[in-house]
N, C-alpha and C. Protein backbone atom coordinates (compact mmCIF):
# COMPACT_ATOMS: atom_id res chain seq x y z
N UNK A 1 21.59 21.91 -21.53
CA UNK A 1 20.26 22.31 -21.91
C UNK A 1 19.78 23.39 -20.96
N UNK A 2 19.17 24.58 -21.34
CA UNK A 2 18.58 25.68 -20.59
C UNK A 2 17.74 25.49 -20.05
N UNK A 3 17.58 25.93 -18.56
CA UNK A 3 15.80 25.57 -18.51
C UNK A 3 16.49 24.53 -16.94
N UNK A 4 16.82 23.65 -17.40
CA UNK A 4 17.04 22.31 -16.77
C UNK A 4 15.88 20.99 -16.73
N UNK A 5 15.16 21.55 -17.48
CA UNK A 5 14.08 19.84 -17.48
C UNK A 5 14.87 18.79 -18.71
N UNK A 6 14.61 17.80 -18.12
CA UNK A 6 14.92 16.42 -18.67
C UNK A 6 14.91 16.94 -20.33
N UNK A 7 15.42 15.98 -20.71
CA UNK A 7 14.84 15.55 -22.50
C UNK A 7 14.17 14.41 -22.08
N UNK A 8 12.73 14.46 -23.36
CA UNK A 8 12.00 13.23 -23.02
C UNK A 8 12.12 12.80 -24.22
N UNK A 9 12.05 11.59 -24.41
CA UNK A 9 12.22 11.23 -25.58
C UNK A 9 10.66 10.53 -26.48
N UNK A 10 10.54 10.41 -27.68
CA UNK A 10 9.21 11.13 -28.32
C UNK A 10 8.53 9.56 -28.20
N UNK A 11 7.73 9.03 -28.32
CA UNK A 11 6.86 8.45 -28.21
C UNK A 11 7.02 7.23 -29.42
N UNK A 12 7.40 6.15 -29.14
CA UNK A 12 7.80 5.10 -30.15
C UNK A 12 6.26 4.75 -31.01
N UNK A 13 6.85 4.61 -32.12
CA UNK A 13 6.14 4.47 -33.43
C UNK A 13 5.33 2.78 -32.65
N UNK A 14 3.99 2.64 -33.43
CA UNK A 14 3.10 1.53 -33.18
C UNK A 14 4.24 0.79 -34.37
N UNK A 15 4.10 -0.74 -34.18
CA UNK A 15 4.65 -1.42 -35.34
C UNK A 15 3.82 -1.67 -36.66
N UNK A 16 1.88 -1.97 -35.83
CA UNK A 16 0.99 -2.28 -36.98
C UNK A 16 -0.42 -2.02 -36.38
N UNK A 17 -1.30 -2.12 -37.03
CA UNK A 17 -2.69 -1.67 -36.66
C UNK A 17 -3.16 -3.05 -36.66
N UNK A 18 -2.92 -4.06 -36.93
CA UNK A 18 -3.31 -5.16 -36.79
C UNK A 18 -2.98 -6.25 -35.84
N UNK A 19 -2.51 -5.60 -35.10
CA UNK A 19 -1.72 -6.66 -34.20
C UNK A 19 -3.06 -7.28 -32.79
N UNK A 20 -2.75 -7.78 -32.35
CA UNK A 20 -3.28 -8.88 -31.24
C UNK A 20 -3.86 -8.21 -30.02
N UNK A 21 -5.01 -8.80 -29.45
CA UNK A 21 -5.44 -8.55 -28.07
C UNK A 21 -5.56 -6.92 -28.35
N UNK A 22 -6.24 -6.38 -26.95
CA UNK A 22 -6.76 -4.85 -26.82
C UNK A 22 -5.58 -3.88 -27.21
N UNK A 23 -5.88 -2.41 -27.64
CA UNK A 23 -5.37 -1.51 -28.14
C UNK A 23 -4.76 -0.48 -26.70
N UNK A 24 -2.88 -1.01 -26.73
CA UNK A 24 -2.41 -0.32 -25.65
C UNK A 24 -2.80 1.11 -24.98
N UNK A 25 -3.68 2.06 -26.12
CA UNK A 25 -3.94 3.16 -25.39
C UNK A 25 -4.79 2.72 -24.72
N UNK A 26 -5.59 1.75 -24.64
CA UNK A 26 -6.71 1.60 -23.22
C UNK A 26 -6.55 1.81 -21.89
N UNK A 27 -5.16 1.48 -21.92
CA UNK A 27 -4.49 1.87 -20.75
C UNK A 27 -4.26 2.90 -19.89
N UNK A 28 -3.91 3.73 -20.84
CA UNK A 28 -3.53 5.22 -20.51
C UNK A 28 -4.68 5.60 -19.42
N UNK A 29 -4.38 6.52 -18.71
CA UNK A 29 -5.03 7.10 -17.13
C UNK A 29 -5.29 6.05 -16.47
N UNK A 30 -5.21 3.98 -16.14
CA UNK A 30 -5.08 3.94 -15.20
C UNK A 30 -4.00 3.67 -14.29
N UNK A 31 -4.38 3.06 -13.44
CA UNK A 31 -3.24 3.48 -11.85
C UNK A 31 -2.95 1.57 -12.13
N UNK A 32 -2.00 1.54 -12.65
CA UNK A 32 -1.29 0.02 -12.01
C UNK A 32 -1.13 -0.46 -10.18
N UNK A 33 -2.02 -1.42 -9.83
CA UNK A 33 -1.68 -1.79 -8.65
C UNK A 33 -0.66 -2.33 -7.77
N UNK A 34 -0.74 -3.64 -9.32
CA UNK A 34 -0.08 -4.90 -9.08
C UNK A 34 0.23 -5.63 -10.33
N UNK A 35 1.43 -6.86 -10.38
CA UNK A 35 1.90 -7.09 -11.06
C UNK A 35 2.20 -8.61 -10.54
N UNK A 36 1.54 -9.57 -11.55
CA UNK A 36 2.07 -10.81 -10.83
C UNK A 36 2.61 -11.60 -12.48
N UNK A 37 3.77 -12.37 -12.46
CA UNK A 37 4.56 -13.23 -12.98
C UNK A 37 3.91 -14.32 -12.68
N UNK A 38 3.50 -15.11 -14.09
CA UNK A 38 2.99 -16.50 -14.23
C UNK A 38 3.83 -17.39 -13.77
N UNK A 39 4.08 -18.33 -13.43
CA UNK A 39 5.27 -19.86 -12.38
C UNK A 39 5.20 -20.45 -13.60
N UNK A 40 4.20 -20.30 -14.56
CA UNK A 40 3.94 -22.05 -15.42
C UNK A 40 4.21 -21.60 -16.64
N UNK A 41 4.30 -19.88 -16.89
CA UNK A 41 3.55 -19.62 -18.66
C UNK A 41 4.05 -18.18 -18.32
N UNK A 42 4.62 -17.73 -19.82
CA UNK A 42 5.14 -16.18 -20.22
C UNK A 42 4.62 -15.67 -20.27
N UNK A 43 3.96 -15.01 -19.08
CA UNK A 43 2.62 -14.34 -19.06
C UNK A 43 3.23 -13.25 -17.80
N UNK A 44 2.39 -12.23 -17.66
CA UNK A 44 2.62 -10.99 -16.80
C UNK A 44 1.18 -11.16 -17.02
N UNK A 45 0.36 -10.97 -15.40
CA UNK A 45 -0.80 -10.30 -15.23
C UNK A 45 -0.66 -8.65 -14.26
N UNK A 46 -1.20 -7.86 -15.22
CA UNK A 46 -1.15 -6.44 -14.56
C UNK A 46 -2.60 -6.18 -14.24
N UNK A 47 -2.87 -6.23 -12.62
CA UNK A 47 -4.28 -5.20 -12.06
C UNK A 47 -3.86 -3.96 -11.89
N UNK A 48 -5.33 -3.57 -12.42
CA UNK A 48 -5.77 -1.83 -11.67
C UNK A 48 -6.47 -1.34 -11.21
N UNK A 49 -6.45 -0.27 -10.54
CA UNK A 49 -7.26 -0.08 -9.46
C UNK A 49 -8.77 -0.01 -10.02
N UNK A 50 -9.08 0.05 -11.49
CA UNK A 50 -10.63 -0.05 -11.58
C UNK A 50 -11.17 -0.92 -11.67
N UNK A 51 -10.08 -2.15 -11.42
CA UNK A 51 -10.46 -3.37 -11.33
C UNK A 51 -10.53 -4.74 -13.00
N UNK A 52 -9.51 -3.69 -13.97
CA UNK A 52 -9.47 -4.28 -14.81
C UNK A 52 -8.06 -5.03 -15.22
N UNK A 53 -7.92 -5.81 -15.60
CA UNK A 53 -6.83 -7.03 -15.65
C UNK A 53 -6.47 -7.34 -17.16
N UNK A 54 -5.12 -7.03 -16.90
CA UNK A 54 -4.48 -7.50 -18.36
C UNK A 54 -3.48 -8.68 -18.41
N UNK A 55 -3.26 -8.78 -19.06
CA UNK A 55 -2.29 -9.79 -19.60
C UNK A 55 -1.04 -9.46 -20.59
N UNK A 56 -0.24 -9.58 -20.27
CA UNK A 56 0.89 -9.44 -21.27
C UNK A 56 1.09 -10.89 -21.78
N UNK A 57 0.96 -11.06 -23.34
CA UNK A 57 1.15 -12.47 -23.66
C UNK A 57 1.78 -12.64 -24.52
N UNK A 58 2.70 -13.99 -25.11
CA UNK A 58 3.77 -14.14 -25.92
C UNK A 58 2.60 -14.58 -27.23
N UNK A 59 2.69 -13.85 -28.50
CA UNK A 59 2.00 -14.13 -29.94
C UNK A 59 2.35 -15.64 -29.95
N UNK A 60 1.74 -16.49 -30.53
CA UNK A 60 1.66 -18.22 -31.18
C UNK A 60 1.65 -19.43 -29.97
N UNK A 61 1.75 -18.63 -28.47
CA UNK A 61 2.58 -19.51 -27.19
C UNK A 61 1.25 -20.02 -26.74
N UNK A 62 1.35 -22.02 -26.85
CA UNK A 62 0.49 -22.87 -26.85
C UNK A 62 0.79 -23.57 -25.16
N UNK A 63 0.52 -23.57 -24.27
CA UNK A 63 0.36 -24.35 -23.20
C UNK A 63 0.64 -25.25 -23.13
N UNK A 64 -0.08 -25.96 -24.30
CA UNK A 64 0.20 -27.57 -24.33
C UNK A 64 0.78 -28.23 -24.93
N UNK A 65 1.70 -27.13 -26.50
CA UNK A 65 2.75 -27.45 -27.17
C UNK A 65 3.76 -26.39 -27.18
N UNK A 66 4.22 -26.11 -25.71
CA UNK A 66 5.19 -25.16 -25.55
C UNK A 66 6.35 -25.08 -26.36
N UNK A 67 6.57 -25.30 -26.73
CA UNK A 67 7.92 -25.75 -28.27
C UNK A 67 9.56 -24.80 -27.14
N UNK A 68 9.72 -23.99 -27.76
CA UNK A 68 11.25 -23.69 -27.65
C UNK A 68 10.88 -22.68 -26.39
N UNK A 69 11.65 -22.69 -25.39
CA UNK A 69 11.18 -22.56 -23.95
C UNK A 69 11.57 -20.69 -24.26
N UNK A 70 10.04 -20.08 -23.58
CA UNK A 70 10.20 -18.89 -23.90
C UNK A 70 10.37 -18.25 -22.58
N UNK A 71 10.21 -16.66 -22.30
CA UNK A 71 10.13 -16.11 -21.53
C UNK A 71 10.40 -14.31 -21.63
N UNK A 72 9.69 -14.05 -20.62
CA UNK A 72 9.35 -12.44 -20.88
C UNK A 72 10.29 -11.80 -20.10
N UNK A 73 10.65 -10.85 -20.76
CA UNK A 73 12.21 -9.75 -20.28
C UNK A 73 11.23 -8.14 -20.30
N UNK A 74 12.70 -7.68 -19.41
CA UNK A 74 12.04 -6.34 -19.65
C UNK A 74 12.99 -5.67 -18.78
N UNK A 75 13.38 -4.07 -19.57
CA UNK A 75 14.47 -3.19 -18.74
C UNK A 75 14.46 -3.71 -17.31
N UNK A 76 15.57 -3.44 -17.27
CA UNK A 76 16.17 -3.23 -15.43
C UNK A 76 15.11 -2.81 -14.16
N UNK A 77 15.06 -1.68 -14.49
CA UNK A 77 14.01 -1.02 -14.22
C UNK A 77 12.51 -1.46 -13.71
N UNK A 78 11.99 -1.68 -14.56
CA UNK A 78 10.50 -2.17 -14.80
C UNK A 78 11.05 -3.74 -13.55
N UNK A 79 11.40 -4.35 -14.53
CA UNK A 79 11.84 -5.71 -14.14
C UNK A 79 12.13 -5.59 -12.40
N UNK A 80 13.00 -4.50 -11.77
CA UNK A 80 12.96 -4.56 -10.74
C UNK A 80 11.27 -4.44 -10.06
N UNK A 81 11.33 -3.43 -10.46
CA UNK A 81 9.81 -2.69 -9.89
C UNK A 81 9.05 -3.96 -9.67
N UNK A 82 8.51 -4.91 -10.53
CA UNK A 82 7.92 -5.71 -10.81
C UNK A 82 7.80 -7.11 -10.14
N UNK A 83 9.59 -7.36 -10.17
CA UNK A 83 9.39 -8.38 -9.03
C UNK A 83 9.67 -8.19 -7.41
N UNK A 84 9.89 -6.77 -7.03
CA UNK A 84 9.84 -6.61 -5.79
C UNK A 84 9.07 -7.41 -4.85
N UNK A 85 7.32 -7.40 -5.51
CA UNK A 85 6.50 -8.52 -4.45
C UNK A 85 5.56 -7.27 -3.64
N UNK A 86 6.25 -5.85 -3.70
CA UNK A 86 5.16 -4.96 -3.19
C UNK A 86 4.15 -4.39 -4.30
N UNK A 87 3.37 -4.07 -3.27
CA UNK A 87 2.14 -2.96 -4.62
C UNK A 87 3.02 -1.77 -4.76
N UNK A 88 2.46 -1.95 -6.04
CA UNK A 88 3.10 -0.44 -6.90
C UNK A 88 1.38 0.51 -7.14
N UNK A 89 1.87 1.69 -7.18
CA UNK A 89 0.51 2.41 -7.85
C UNK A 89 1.26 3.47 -8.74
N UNK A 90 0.91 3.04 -9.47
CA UNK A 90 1.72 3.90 -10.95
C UNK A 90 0.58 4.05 -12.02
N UNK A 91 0.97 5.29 -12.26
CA UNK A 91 -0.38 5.41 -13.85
C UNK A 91 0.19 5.85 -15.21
N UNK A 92 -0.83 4.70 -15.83
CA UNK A 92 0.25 4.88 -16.84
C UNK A 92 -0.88 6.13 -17.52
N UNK A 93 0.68 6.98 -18.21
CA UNK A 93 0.90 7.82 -19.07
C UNK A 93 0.84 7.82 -20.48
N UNK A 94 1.27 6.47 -20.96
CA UNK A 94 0.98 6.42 -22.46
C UNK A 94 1.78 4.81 -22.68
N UNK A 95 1.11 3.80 -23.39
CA UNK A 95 1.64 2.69 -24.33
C UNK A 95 1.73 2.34 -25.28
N UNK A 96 2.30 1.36 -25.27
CA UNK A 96 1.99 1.92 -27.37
C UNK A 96 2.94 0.16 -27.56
N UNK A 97 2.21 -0.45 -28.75
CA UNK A 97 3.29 -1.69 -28.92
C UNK A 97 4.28 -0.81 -29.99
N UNK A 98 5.25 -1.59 -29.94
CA UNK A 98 6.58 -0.75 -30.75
C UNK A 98 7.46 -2.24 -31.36
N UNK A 99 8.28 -1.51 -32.09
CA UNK A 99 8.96 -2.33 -32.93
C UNK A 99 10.57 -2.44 -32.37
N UNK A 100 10.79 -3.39 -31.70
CA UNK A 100 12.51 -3.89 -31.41
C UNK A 100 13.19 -4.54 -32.55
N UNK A 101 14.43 -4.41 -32.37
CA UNK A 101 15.16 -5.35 -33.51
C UNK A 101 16.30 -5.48 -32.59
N UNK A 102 16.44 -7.21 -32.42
CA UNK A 102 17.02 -7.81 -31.43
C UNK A 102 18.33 -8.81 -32.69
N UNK A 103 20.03 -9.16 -32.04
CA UNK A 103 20.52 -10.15 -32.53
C UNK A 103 20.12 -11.90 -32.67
N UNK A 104 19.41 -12.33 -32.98
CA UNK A 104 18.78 -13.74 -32.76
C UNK A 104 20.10 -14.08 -33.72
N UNK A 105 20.26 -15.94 -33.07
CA UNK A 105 21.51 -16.58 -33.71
C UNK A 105 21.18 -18.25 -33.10
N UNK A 106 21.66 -19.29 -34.09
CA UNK A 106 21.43 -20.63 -33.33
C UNK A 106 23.04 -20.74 -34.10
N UNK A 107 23.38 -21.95 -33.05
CA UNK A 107 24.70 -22.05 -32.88
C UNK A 107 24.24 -23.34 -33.39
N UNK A 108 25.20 -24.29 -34.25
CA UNK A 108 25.31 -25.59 -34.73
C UNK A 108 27.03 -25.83 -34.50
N UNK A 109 27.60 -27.32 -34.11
CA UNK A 109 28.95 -27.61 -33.85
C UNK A 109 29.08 -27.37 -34.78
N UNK A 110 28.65 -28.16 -36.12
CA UNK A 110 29.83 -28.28 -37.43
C UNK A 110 29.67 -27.05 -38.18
N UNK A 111 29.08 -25.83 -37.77
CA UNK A 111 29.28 -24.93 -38.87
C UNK A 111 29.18 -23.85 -37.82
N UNK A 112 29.70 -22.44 -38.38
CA UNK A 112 29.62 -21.31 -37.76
C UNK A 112 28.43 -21.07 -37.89
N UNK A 113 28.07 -20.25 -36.70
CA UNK A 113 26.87 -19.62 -35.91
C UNK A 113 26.35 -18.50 -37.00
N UNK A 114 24.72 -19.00 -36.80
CA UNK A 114 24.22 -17.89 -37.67
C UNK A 114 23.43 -16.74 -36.77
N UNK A 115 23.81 -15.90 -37.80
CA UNK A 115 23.05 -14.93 -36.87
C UNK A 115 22.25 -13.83 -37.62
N UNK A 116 20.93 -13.50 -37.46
CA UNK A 116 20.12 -12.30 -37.74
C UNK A 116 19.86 -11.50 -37.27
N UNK A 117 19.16 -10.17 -37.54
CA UNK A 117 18.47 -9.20 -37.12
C UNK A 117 16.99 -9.71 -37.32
N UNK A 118 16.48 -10.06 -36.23
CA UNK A 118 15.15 -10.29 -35.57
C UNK A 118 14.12 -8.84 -35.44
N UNK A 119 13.33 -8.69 -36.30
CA UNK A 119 11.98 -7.63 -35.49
C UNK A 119 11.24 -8.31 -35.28
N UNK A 120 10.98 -7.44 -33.62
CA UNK A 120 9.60 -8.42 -32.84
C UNK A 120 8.79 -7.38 -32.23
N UNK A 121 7.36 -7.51 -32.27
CA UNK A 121 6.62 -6.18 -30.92
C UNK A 121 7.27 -6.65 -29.74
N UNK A 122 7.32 -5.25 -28.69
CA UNK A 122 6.84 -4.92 -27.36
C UNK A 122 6.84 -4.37 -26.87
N UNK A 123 5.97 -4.37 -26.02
CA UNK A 123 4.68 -3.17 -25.57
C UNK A 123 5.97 -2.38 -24.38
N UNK A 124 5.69 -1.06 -24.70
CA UNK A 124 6.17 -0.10 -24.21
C UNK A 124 5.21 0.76 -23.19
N UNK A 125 5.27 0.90 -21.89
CA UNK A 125 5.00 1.79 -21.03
C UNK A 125 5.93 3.19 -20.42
N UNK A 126 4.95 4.00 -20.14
CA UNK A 126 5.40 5.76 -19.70
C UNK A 126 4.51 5.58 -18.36
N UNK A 127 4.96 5.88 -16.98
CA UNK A 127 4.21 6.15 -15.95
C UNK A 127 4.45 7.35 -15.53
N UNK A 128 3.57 8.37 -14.88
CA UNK A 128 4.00 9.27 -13.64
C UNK A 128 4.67 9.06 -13.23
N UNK A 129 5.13 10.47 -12.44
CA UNK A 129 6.17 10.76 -11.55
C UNK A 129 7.45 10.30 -12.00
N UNK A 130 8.49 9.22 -10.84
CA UNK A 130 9.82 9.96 -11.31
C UNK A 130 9.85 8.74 -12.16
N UNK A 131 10.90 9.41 -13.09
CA UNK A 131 11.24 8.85 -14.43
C UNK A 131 10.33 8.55 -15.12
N UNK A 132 9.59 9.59 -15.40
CA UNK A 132 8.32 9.93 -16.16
C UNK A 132 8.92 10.51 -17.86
N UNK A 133 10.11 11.00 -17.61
CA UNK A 133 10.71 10.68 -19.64
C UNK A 133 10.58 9.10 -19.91
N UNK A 134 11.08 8.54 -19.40
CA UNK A 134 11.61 7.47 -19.62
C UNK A 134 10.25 6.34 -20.08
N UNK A 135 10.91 5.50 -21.12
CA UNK A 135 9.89 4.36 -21.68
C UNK A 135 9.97 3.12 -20.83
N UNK A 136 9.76 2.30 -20.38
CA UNK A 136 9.86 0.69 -19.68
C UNK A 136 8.82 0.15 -21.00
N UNK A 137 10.14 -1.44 -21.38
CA UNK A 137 9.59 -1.90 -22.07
C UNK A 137 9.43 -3.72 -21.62
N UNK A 138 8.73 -4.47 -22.41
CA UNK A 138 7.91 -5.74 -22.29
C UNK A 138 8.02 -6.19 -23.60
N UNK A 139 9.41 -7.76 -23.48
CA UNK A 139 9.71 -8.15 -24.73
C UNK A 139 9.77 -9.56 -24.27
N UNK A 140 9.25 -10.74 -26.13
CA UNK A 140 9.57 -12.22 -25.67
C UNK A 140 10.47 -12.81 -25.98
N UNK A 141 11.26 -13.53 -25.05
CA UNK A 141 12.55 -13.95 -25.93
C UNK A 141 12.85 -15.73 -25.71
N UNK A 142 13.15 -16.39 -26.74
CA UNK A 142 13.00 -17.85 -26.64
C UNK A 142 14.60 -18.36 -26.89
N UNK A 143 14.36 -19.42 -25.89
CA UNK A 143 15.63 -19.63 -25.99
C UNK A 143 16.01 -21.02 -25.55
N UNK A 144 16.87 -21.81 -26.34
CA UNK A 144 17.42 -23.23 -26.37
C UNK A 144 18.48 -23.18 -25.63
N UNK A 145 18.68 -24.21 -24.72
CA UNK A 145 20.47 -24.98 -24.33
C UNK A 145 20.67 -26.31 -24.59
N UNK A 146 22.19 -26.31 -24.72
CA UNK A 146 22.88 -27.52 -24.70
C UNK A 146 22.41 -27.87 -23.41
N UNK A 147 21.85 -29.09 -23.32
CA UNK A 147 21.56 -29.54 -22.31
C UNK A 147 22.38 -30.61 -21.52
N UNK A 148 24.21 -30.59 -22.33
CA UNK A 148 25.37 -31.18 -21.59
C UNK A 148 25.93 -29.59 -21.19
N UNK A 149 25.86 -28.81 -21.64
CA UNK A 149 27.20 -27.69 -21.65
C UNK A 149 26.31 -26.32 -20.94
N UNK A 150 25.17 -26.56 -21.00
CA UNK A 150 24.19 -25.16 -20.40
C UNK A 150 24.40 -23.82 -21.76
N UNK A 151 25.35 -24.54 -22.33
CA UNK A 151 25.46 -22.96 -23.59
C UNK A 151 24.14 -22.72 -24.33
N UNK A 152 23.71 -21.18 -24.58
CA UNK A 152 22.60 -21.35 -25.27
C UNK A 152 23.00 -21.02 -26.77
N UNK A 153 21.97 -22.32 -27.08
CA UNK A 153 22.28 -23.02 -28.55
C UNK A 153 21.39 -22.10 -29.72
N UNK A 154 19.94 -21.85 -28.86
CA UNK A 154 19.32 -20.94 -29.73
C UNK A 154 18.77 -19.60 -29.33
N UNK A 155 18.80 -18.27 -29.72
CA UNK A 155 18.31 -17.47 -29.47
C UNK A 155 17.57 -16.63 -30.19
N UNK A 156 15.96 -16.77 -29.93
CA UNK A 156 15.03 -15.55 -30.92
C UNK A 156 14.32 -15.05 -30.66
N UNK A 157 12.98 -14.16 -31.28
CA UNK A 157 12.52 -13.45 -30.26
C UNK A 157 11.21 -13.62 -30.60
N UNK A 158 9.98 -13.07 -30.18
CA UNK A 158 8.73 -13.36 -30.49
C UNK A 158 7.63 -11.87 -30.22
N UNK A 159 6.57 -11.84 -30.73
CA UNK A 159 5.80 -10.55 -30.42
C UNK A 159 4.98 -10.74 -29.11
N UNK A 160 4.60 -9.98 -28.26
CA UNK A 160 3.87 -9.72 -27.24
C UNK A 160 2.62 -8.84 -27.82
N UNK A 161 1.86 -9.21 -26.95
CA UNK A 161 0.52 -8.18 -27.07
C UNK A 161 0.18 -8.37 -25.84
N UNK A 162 -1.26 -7.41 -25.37
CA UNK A 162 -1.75 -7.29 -24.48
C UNK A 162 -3.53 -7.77 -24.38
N UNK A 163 -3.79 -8.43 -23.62
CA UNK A 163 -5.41 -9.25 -23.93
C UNK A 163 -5.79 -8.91 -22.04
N UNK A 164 -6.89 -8.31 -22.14
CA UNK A 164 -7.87 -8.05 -20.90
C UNK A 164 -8.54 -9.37 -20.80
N UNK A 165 -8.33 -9.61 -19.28
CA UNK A 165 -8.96 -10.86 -18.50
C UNK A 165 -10.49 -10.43 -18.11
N UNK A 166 -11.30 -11.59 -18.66
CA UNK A 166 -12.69 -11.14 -17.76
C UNK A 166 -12.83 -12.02 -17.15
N UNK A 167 -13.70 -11.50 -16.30
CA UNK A 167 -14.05 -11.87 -14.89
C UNK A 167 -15.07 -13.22 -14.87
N UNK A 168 -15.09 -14.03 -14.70
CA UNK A 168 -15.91 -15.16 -14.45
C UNK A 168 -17.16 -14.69 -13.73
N UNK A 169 -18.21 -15.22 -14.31
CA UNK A 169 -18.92 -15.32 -13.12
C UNK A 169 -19.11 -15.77 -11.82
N UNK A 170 -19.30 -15.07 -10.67
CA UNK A 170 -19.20 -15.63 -9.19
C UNK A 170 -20.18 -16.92 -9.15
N UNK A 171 -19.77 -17.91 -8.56
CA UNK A 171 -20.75 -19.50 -8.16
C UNK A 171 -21.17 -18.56 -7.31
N UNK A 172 -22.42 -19.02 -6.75
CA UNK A 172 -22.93 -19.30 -5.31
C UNK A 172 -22.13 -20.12 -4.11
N UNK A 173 -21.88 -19.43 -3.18
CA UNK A 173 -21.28 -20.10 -2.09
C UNK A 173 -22.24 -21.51 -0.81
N UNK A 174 -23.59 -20.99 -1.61
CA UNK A 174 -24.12 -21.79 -0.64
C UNK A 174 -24.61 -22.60 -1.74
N UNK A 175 -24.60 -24.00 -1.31
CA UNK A 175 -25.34 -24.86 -2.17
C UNK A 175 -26.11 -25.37 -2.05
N UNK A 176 -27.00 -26.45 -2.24
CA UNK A 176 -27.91 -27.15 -1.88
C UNK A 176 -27.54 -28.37 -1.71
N UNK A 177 -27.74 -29.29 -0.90
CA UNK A 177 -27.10 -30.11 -0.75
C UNK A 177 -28.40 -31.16 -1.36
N UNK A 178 -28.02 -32.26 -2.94
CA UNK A 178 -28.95 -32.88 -3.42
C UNK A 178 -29.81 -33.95 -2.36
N UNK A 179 -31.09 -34.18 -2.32
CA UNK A 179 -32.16 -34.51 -1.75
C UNK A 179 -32.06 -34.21 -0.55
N UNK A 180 -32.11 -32.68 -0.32
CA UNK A 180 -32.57 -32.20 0.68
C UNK A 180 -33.63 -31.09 0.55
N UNK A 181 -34.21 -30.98 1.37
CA UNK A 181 -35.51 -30.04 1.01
C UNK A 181 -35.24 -29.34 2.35
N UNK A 182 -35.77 -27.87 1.55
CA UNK A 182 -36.24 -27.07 2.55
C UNK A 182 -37.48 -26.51 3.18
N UNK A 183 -37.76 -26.38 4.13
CA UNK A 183 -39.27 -25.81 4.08
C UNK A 183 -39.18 -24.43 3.99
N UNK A 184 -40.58 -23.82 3.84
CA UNK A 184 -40.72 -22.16 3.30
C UNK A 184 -40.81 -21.96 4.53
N UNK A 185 -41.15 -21.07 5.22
CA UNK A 185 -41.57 -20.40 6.44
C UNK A 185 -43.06 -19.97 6.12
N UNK A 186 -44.06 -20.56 6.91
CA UNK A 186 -45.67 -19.81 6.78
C UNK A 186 -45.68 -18.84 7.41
N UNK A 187 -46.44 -17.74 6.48
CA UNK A 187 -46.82 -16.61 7.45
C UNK A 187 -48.02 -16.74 7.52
């Protein structure tokens, strides 16, 4: 190629206008801080520096009827970045949810393994600077084992969206402690 700049590659198609939680361009111009991985739940919380908080979340995923044990993937890349444990400050450039098509398959002993072509959303990010062609993506993927053999028995995939956290209101730190009174001060 002449010139010598990169090829970038074009900007992945939205899957639907109807899909879940806030509209990924909201994103665009700010500065990612931080990135913390849920312990309990397929969740990614992303802060930014203006102090607004997202969520990356798995579509239908119930807390309290977790069904087929899920969990959130994502390029090499990203995935490193992410769980390093340091602050990142990255801005994003452009998101967009997009359309994957993944092999999903459940394995049964007495019969051969089935297998489909799965489409599922997920949300695709572009940041500044280096490797600024490049897309990093955010996908859900669920998955069963034999729980004698560790083989996985089922594999499928699920949609992600993105939902902004608000902020609680702050308590009061000081309380009153019940039947106690204070006096006013006379002037």
């Amino acid at each position: 190629m002449a010139g010598g700049s990169p090829i970038s590659r074009p900007r992945p198609p939205s899957l639907r206008l109807d899909h879940l939680g806030i509209n990924p361009t909201n994103l665009v111009g700010k500065v990612l801080k931080s990135v913390r991985r849920s312990e309990r739940h397929p969740s990614l919380t992303l802060s930014f520096s203006d102090g607004t908080r997202v969520q990356i979340m798995v579509d239908g995923y119930d807390p309290v009827h977790r069904g087929v044990p899920k969990e959130l993937e994502m390029d090499p890349t990203l995935n490193e970045l992410f769980d390093s444990g340091e602050a990142v400050d990255l801005t994003v450039t452009d998101c967009a949810l997009i359309t994957l098509s993944d092999k999903a398959f459940a394995r049964q002993s007495d019969k051969l393994d089935d297998q489909w072509d799965q489409r599922h959303l997920g949300v695709a990010f572009k940041f500044a600077g280096a490797g600024s062609s490049s897309w990093h993506c955010v996908w859900a993927i669920l998955q069963d084992h034999d729980t004698t053999t560790g083989e996985c028995i089922l594999r499928t995939y699920d949609d992600v969206y993105l939902e902004e956290l608000q902020r609680s209101p702050r308590k009061s730190r000081h309380r009153k402690k019940s039947g106690s009174s204070t006096a006013s001060p006379t002037l």
